[in-house]
Structures are given as C-alpha cells and as structure tokens.
Protein backbone atom coordinates (compact mmCIF):
# COMPACT_ATOMS: atom_id res chain seq x y z
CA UNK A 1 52.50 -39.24 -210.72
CA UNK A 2 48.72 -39.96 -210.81
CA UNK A 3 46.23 -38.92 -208.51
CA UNK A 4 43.17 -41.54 -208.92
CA UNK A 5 40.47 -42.60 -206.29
CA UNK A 6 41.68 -45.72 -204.26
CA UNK A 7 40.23 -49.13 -205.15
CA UNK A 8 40.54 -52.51 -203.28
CA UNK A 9 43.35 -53.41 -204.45
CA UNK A 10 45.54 -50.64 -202.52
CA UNK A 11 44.41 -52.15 -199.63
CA UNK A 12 47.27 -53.10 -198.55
CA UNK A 13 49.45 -49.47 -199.51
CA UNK A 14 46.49 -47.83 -197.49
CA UNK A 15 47.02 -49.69 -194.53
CA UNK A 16 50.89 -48.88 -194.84
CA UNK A 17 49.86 -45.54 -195.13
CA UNK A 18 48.35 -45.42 -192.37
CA UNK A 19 51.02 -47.64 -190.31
CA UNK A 20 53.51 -44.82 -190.94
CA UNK A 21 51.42 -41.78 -190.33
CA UNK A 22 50.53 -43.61 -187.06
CA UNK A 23 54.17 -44.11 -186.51
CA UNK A 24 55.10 -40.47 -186.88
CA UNK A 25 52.36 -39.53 -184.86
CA UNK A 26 53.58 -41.55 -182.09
CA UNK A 27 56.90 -40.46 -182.26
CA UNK A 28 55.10 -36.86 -182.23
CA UNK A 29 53.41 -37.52 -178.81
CA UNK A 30 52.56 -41.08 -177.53
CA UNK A 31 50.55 -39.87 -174.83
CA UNK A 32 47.85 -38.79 -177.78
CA UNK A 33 48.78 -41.44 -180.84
CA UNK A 34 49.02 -44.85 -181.50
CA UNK A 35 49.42 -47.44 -183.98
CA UNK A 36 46.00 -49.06 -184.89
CA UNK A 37 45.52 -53.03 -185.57
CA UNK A 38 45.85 -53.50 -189.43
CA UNK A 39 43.39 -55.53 -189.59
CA UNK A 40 41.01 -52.69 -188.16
CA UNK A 41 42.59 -50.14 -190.13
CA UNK A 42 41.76 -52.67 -193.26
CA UNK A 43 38.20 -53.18 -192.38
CA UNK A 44 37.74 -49.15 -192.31
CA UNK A 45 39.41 -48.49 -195.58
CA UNK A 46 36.91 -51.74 -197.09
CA UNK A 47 33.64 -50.34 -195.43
CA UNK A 48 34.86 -46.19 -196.54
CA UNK A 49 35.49 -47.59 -200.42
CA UNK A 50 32.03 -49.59 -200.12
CA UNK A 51 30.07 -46.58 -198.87
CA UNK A 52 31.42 -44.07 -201.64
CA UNK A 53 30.40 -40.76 -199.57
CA UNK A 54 33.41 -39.92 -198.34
CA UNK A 55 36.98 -39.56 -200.74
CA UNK A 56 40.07 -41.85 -200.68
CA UNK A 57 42.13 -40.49 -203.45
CA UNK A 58 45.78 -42.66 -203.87
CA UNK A 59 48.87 -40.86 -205.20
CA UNK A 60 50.57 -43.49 -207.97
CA UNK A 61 53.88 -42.94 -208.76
CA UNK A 62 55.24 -43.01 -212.43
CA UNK A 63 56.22 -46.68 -211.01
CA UNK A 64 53.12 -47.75 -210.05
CA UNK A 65 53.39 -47.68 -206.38
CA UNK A 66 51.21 -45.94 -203.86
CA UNK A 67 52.98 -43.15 -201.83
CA UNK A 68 50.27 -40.92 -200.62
CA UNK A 69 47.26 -40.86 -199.77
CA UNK A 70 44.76 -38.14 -198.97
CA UNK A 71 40.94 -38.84 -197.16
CA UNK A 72 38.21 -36.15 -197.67
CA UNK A 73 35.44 -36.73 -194.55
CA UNK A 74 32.06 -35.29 -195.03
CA UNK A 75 31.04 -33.31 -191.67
CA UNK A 76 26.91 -33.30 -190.77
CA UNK A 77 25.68 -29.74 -190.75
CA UNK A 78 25.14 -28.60 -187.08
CA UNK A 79 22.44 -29.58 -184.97
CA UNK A 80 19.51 -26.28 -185.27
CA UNK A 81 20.39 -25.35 -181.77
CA UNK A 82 24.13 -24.63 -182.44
CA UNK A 83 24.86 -21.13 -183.98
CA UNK A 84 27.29 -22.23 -186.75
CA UNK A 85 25.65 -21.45 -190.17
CA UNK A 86 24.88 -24.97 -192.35
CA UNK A 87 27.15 -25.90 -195.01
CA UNK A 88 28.74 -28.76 -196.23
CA UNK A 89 32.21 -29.22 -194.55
CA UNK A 90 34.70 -31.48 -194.79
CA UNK A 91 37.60 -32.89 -192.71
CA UNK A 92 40.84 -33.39 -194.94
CA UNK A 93 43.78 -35.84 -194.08
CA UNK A 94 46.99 -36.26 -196.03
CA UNK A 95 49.53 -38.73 -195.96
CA UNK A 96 52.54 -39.13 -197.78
CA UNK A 97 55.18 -41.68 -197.57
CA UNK A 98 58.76 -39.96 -196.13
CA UNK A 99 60.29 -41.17 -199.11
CA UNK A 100 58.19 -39.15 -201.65
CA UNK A 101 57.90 -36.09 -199.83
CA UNK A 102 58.79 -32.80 -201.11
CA UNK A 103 57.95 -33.90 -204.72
CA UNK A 104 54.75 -32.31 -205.19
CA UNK A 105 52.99 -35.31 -204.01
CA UNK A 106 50.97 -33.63 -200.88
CA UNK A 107 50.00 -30.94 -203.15
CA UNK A 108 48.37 -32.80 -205.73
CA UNK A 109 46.27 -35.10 -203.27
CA UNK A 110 45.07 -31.93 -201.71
CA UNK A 111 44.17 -30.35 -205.08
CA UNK A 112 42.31 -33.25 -206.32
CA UNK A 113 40.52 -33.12 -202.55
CA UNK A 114 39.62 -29.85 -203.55
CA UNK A 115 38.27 -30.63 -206.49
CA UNK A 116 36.15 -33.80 -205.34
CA UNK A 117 34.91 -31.59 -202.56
CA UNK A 118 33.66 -28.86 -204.41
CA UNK A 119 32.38 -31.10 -207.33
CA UNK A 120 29.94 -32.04 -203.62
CA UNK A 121 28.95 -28.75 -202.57
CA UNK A 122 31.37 -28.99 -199.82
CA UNK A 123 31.85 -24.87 -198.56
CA UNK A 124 34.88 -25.83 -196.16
CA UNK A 125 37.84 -27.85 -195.95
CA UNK A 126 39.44 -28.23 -192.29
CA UNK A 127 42.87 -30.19 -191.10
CA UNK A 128 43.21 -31.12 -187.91
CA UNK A 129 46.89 -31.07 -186.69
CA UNK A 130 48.63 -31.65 -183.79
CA UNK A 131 50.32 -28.37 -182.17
CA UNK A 132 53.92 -29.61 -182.31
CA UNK A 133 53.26 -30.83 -186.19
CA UNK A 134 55.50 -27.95 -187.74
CA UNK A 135 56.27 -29.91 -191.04
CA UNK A 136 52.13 -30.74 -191.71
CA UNK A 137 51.71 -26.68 -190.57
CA UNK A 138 53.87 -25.18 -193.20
CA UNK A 139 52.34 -27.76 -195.83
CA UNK A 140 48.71 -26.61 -195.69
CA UNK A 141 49.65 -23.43 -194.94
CA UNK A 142 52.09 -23.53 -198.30
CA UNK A 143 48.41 -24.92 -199.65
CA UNK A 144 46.26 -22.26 -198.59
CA UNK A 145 45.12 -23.41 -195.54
CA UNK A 146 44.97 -20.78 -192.91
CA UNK A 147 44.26 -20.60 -189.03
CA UNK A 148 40.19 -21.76 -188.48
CA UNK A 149 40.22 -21.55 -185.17
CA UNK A 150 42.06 -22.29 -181.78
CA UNK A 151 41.35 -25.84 -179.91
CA UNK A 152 42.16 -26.05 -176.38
CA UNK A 153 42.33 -29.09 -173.98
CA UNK A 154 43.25 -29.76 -170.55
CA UNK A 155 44.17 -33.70 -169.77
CA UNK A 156 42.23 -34.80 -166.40
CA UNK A 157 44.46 -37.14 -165.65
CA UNK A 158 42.40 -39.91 -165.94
C-alpha cells in the first residue's frame, strides 16, 4: 500500500469515498448526516487539490486502487479576543473503504497526516466524531488521539 497526495485523477475514488462515509454516517444518525450531491462533493475535492493549503493524501493499494482517504484542514488561529493560545491546528478526517479496513490502512493515512502537518507548523491535530461512532473512537484512540474536549448540543427543534 502507498500513501501519496491525491491528484485529479482520483476524482472519482474521492467522491466514492466520500459516498460511503456519508452512507455510514447516515446509517449512524440521519437526523445529523446525509449523503451530499456528487457533483458538489466533486467540485470541493477540484477547488481543495487547486488551492494546495489544505492535505488530501489517497491510500493506493498494491493493486492500484484507492481505498482510503485521509483530509488534513488547516484551522485560523483564534480571533485576539478569544482566550485560546495561537497555534496552527488542524482538523483531521479519515476514510477508509469497509473492505480494506483493519489492514493498516487508517493508520498509515493518519501517519502521513502527521507528518504533512508537522512538516506546516501545525501544533494540533483534532477529529471530530460523532458520540455513537465507537469503531472511529477506538481507531484514533489506538492512534494516539485522546479526549480534547467535551461538545455539547441541545436540538431546538426547529
């Protein structure tokens, strides 16, 4: 397996990737997720590969074939008026396709986040996950991710 920055042409596996997070996510809760128009979901991918500040790094199996896929988003420092120190953070978001989890796959996209992050400046790495997603809990935990804080919410009912 090779981990390698994404290029136009995996377009169309990033999309997919995407179409099946989306579809877990749904199945996950539907009140919070959905499954985004691929053509929207293509036009983001072109525009993030185009602007080269934030990572799309492609896991390539020994085959060839796309199966993961793992985004790196650059976070502004806070406004002066907040109380949060500056430094570079980043949001991190993995994806990897059911078929080739378990094999390592995850692990590697986050290490080579990691590493494209740091090579940035980039102090923290955060992943935002859904309470009920056990499976993507135990992975960055298994990765060294650990507990950043608690988010709370309250629907209004609108």
């Amino acid at each position: 397996m090779l981990v390698r920055p994404a290029r136009g042409s995996d377009l169309a596996a990033l999309v997919a990737l995407r179409h099946a997070n989306a579809e877990a996510h749904v199945a996950l809760d539907p009140a919070a997720y959905r499954v985004p128009d691929p053509a929207v979901v293509a036009a983001y991918f072109m525009a993030t590969l185009a602007a080269g500040t934030d990572a799309l790094l492609v896991a390539e199996s020994a085959a060839g074939r796309v199966v993961g896929l793992v985004e790196v988003l650059l976070q502004p420092d806070p406004p002066d008026h907040q109380i949060l120190h500056p430094s570079l953070r980043a949001l991190v978001h993995t994806v990897v396709l059911p078929e080739a989890r378990s094999s390592g796959v995850g692990a590697a996209l986050l290490a080579a986040a990691e590493d494209w992050a740091r090579q940035r400046g980039v102090a923290y790495l955060s992943a935002g996950i859904h309470h009920a997603n056990s499976g993507a809990q135990r992975f960055y935990a298994a990765n060294g991710f650990e507990g950043g804080g608690v988010s709370l919410g309250k629907h209004l009912g609108i």
